[in-house]
Protein backbone atom coordinates (compact mmCIF):
# COMPACT_ATOMS: atom_id res chain seq x y z
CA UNK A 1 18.35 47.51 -82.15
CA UNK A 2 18.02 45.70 -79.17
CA UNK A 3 20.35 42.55 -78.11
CA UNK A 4 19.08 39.29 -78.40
CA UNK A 5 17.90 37.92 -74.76
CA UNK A 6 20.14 35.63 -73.17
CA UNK A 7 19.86 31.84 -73.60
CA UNK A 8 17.97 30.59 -71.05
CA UNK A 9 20.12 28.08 -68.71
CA UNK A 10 20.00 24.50 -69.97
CA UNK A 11 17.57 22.43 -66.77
CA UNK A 12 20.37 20.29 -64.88
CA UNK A 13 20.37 16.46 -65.42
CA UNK A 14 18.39 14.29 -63.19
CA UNK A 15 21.16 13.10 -60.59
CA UNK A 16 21.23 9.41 -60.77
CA UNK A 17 21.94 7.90 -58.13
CA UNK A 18 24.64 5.18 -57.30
CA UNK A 19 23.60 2.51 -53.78
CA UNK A 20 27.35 2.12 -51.94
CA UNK A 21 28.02 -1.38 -52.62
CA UNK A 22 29.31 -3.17 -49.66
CA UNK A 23 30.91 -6.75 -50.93
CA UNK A 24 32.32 -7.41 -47.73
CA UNK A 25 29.50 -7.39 -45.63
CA UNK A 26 27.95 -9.42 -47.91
CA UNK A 27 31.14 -12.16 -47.15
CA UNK A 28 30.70 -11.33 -43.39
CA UNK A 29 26.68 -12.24 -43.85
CA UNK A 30 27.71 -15.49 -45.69
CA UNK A 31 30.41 -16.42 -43.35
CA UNK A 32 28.00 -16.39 -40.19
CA UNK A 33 25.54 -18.10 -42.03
CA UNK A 34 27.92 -20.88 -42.63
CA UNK A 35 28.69 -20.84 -38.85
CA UNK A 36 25.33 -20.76 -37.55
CA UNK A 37 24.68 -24.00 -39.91
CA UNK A 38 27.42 -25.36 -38.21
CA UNK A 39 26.49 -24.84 -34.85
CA UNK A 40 22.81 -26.30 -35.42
CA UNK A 41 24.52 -29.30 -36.73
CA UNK A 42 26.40 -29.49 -34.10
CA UNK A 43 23.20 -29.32 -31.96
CA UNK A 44 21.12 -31.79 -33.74
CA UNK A 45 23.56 -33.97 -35.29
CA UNK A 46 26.07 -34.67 -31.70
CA UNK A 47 24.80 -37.36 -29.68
CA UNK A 48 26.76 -36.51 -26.23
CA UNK A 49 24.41 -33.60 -26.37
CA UNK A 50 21.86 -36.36 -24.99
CA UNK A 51 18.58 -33.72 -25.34
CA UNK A 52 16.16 -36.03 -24.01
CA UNK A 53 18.16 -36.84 -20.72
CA UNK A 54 17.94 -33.24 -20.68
CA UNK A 55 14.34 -32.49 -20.71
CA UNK A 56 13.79 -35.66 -18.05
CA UNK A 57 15.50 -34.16 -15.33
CA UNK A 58 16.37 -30.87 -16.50
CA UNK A 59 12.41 -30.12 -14.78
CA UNK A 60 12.43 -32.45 -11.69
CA UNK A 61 11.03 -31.27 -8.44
CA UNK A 62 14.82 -30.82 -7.15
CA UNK A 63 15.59 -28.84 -9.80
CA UNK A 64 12.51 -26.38 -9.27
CA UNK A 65 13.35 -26.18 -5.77
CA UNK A 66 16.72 -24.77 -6.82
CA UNK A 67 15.79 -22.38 -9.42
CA UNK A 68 13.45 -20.93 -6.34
CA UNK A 69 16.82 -20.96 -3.95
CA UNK A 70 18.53 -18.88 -6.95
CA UNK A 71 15.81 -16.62 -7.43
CA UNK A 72 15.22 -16.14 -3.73
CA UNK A 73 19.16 -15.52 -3.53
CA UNK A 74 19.71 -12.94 -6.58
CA UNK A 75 16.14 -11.31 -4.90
CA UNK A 76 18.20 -11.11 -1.16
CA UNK A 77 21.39 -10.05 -2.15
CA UNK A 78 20.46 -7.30 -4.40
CA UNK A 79 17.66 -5.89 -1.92
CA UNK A 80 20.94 -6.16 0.53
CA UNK A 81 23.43 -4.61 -2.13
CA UNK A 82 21.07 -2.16 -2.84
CA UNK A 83 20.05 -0.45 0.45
CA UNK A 84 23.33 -0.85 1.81
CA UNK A 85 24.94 1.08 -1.68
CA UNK A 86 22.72 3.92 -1.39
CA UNK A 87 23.88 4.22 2.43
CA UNK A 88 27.82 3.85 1.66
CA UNK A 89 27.33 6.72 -1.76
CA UNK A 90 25.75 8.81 1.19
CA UNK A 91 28.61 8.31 3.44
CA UNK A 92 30.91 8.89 0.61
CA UNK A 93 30.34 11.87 -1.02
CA UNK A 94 29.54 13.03 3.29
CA UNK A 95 31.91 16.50 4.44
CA UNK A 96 32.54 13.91 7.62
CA UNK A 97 36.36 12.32 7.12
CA UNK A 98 35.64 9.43 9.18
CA UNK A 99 32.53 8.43 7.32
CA UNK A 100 34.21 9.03 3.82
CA UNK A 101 37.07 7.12 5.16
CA UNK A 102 34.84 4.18 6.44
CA UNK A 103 32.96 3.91 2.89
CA UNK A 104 36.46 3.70 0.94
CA UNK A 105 37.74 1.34 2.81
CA UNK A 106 34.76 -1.30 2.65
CA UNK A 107 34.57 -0.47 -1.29
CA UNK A 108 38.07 -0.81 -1.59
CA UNK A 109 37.95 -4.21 0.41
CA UNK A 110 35.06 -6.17 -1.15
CA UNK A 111 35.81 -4.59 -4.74
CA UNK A 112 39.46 -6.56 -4.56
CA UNK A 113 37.94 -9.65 -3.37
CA UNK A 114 36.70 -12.14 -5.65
CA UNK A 115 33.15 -13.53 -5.19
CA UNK A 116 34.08 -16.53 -5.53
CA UNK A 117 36.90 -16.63 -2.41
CA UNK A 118 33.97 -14.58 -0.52
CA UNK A 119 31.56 -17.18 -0.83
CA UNK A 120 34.27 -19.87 0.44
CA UNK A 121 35.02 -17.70 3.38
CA UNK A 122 31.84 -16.64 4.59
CA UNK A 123 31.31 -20.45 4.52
CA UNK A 124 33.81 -21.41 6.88
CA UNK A 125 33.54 -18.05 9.02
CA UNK A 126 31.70 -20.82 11.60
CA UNK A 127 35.67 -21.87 12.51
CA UNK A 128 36.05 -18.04 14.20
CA UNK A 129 32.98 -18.56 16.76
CA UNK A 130 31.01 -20.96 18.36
CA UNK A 131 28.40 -18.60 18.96
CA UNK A 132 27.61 -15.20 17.24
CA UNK A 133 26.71 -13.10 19.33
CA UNK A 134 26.29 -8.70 20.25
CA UNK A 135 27.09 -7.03 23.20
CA UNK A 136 29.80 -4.95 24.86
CA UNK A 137 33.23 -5.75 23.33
CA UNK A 138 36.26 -6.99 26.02
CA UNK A 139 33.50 -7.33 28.55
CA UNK A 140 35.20 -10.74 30.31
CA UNK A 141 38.76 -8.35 30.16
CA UNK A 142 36.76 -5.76 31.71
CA UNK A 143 34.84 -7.83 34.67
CA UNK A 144 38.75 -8.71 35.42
CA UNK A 145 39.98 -5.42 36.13
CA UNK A 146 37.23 -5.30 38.45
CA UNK A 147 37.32 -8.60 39.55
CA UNK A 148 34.27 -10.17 38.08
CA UNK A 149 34.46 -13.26 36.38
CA UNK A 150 32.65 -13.95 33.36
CA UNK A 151 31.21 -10.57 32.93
CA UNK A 152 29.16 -11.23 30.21
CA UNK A 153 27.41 -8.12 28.70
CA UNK A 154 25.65 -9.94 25.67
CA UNK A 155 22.36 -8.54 23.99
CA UNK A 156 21.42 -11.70 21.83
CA UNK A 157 23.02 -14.37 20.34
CA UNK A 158 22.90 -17.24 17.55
CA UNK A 159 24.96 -20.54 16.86
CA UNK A 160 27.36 -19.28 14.41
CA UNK A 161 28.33 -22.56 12.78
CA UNK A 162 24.56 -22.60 11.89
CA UNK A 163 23.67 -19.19 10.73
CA UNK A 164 27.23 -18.80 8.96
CA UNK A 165 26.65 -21.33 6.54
CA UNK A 166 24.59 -22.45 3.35
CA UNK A 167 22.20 -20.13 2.66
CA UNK A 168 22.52 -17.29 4.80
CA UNK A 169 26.59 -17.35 4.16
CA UNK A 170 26.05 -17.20 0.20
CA UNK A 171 23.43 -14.58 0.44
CA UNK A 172 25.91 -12.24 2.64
CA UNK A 173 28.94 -13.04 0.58
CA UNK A 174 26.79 -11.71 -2.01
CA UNK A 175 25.02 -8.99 -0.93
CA UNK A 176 28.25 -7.24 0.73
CA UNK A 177 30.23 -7.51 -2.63
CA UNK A 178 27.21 -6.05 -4.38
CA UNK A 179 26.77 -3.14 -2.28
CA UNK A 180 30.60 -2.26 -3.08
CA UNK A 181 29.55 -1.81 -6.89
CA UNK A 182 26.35 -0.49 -6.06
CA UNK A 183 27.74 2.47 -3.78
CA UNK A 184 29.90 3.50 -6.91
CA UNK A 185 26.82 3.55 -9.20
CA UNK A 186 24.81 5.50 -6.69
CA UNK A 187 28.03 8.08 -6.28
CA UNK A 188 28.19 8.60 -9.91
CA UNK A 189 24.45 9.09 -10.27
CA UNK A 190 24.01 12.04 -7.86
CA UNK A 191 27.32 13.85 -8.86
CA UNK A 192 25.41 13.83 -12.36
CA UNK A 193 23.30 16.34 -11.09
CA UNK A 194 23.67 20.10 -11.27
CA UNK A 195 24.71 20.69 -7.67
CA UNK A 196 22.42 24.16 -8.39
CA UNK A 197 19.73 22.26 -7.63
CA UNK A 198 20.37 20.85 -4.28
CA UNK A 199 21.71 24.27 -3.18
CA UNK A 200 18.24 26.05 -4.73
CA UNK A 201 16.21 22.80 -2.24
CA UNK A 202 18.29 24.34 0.35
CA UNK A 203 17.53 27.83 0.04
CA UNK A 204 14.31 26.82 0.26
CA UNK A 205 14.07 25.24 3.78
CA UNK A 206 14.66 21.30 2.84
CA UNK A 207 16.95 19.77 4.68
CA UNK A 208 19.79 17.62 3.38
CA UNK A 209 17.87 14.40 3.94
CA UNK A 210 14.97 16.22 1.70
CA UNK A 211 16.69 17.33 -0.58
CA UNK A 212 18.45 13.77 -1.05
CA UNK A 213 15.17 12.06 -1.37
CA UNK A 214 13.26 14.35 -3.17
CA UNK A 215 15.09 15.82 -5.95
CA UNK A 216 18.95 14.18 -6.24
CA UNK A 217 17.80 11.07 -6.26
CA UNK A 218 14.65 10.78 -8.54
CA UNK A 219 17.00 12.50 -10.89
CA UNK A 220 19.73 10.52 -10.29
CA UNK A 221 17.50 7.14 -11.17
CA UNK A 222 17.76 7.83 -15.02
CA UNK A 223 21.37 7.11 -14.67
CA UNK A 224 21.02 4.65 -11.73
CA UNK A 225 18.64 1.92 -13.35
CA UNK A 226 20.64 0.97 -16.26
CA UNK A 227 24.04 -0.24 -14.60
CA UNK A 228 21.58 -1.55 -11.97
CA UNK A 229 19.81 -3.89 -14.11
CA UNK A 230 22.79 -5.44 -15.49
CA UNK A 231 24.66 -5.64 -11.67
CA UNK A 232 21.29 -7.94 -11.53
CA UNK A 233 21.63 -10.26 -14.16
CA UNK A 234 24.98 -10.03 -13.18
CA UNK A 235 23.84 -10.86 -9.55
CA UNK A 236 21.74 -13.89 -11.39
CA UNK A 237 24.48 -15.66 -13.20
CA UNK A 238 27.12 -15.04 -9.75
CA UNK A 239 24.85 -16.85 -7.46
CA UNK A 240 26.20 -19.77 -9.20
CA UNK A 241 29.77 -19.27 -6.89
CA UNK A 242 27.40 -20.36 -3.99
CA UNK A 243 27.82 -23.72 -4.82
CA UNK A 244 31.25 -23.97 -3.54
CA UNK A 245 30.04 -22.67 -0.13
CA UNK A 246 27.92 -25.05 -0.26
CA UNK A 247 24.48 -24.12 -0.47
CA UNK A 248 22.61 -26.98 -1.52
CA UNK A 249 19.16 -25.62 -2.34
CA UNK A 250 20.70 -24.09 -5.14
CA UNK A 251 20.07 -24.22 -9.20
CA UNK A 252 23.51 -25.29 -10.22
CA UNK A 253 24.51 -27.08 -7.24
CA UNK A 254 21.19 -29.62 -7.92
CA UNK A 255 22.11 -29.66 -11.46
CA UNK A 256 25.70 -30.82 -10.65
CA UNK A 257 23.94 -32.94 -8.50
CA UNK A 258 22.25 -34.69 -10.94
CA UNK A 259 25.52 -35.38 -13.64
CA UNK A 260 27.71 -36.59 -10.76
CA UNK A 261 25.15 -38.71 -9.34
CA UNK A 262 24.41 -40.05 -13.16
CA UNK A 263 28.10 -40.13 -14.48
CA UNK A 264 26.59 -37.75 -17.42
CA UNK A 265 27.63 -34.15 -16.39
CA UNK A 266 28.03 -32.44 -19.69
CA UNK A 267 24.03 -32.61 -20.70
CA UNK A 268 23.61 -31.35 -17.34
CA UNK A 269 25.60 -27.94 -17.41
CA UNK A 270 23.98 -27.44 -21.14
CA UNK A 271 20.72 -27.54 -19.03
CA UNK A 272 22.67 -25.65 -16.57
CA UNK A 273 23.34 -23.02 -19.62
CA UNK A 274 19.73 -23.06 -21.01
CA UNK A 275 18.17 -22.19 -16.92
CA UNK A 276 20.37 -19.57 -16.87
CA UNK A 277 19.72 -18.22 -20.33
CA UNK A 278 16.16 -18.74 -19.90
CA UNK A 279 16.31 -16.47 -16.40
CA UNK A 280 18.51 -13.64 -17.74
CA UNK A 281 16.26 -13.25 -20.45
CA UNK A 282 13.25 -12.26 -18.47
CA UNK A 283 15.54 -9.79 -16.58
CA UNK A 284 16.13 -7.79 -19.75
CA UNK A 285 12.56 -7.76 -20.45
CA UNK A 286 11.97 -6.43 -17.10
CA UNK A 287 15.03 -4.28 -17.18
CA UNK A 288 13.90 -2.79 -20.34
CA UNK A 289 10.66 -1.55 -19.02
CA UNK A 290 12.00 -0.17 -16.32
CA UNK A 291 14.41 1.76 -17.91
CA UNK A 292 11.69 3.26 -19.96
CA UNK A 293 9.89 4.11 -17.37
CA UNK A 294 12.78 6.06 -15.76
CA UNK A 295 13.73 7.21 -18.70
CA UNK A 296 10.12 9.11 -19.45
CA UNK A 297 10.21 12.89 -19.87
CA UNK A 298 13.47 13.43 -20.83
CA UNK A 299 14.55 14.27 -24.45
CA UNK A 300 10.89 15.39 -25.12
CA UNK A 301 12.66 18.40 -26.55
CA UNK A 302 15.02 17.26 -28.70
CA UNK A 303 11.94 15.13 -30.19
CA UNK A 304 9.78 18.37 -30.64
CA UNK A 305 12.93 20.53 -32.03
CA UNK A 306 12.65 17.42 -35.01
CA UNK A 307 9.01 18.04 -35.13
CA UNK A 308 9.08 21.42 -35.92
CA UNK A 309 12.14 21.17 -38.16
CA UNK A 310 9.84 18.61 -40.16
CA UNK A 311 6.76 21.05 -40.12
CA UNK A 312 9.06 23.92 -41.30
CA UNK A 313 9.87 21.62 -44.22
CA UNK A 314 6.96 21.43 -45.56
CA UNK A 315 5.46 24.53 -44.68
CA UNK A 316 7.83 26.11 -47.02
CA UNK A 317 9.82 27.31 -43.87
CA UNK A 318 7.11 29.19 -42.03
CA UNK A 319 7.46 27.68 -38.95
CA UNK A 320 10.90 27.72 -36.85
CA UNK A 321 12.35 25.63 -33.96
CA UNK A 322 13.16 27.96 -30.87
């Protein structure tokens, strides 16, 4: 006689499942609700804020004409910082000892100096010279030794008390603290790339410049943009220091401007706040985009590894990512 069959297995229990309860972020959520109720109080509730005093002159034609001088400034001193990084990552990463040793040493300088103290010297660099000017170096000490007096070898010229000052003093100070940072960026961005391919450009003919232009750097852009766009807002909120050099066609020094001259300064730097907030928001629109854009074609394959995973999934496993 046969056995009986074995029982067939009892069908598991549906598996019910338990959300994670998370009580303290639930007290976290409350807690910043209860500050964020306090800070529009605050806002609405605090008469020193004085919000129409605010939107009077917070728009004024002086005013305008200042966020123009900041936006002209940031514009200047990154174009500035820029070109001049790129050329200071070339010379670092150069075989050439004297050119490596030149870009360390300006990096090294205008990284340790404040913006701030840079502004306030470039300002006052007008004490050093009464004029500015480019030619052959020692030429009076020269002419001596042959005995010609005032040997003056000069190519051109400019009143330094006038060009080193306001504007043009700010936008250097700037621009030459900028291009410190930025030469760092740009080093770190081409040593990101495999070194194979510049020495494949090579084997092909290209020349160093070439290869530099056309393959390192687009490359190197993905990593490049990003810091870039926040050195700019950066740039943005620094032109600020100007002030103090003075430039007067400036956003916060015509704010200022305005409290001091009307004995009510703190409405004035909340304006001062809102400009600036207002400004660095469109950067991070634009820096967003542009990061994007830079950022196109790579990780297509990590996305289509995920498609295929997906398709395999439901396909029963049929289809494999590679």
């Amino acid at each position: 006689m046969a056995p009986d069959p074995a029982p067939a297995p009892a069908p598991p229990e549906p598996i019910k499942a338990v959300p994670v309860r998370h009580p303290w972020r639930w007290v976290l959520i409350a807690v910043l609700a209860v500050l964020t109720a306090m800070f529009i109080h605050l806002l609405v509730t605090n008469d020193h804020f004085r919000w129409g005093f605010i939107l009077d002159n917070a728009f004024r034609p002086p005013i305008i004409a200042g966020l123009r001088g900041t936006i002209l400034l940031t514009i200047f001193s990154m174009v500035i910082g820029v070109v001049l990084g790129v050329l200071i990552a070339v010379m670092r990463l150069s075989s050439n000892p004297v050119l490596r040793g030149v870009a360390w040493m300006y990096t090294w300088i205008f990284r340790a100096m404040p913006r701030l103290v840079l502004a306030v010297l470039f300002g006052n660099l007008g004490i050093l010279w009464a004029r500015l000017e480019f030619g052959l170096p020692f030429d009076t000490q020269i002419g001596r030794l042959f005995g010609i007096d005032d040997l003056r070898v000069r190519i051109f010229g400019v009143d330094a008390p006038t060009f080193l000052s306001g504007f043009v003093a700010g936008m250097l100070a700037l621009a030459l603290s900028e291009a410190a940072y930025m030469a760092e960026i740009v080093r770190a961005g081409i040593q990101s790339v495999d070194p194979g391919q510049a020495e494949a450009a090579e084997a092909l003919g290209m020349s160093r410049g070439q290869v530099l232009r056309r393959i390192v750097l687009p490359q190197a852009m993905r990593l490049i943009v990003p810091p870039t766009g926040n050195e700019t807002i950066a740039m943005l909120k620094d032109t600020s220091l100007v002030a103090y050099t003075p430039v007067t066609g400036e956003l916060f020094f015509q704010l200022q401007a305005v409290g001091h001259r009307t004995f009510v300064v703190f409405p004035m730097l909340v304006a001062a706040a809102g400009w600036y907030i207002a400004l660095t928001s469109v950067l991070l629109v634009i820096q967003h985009f542009v990061e994007r854009y830079f950022s196109r074609g790579y990780n297509r394959t990590q996305k289509a590894r995920a498609r295929l995973r997906d398709l395999g999934a439901e396909t029963g496993g049929r289809v494999t990512a590679a």
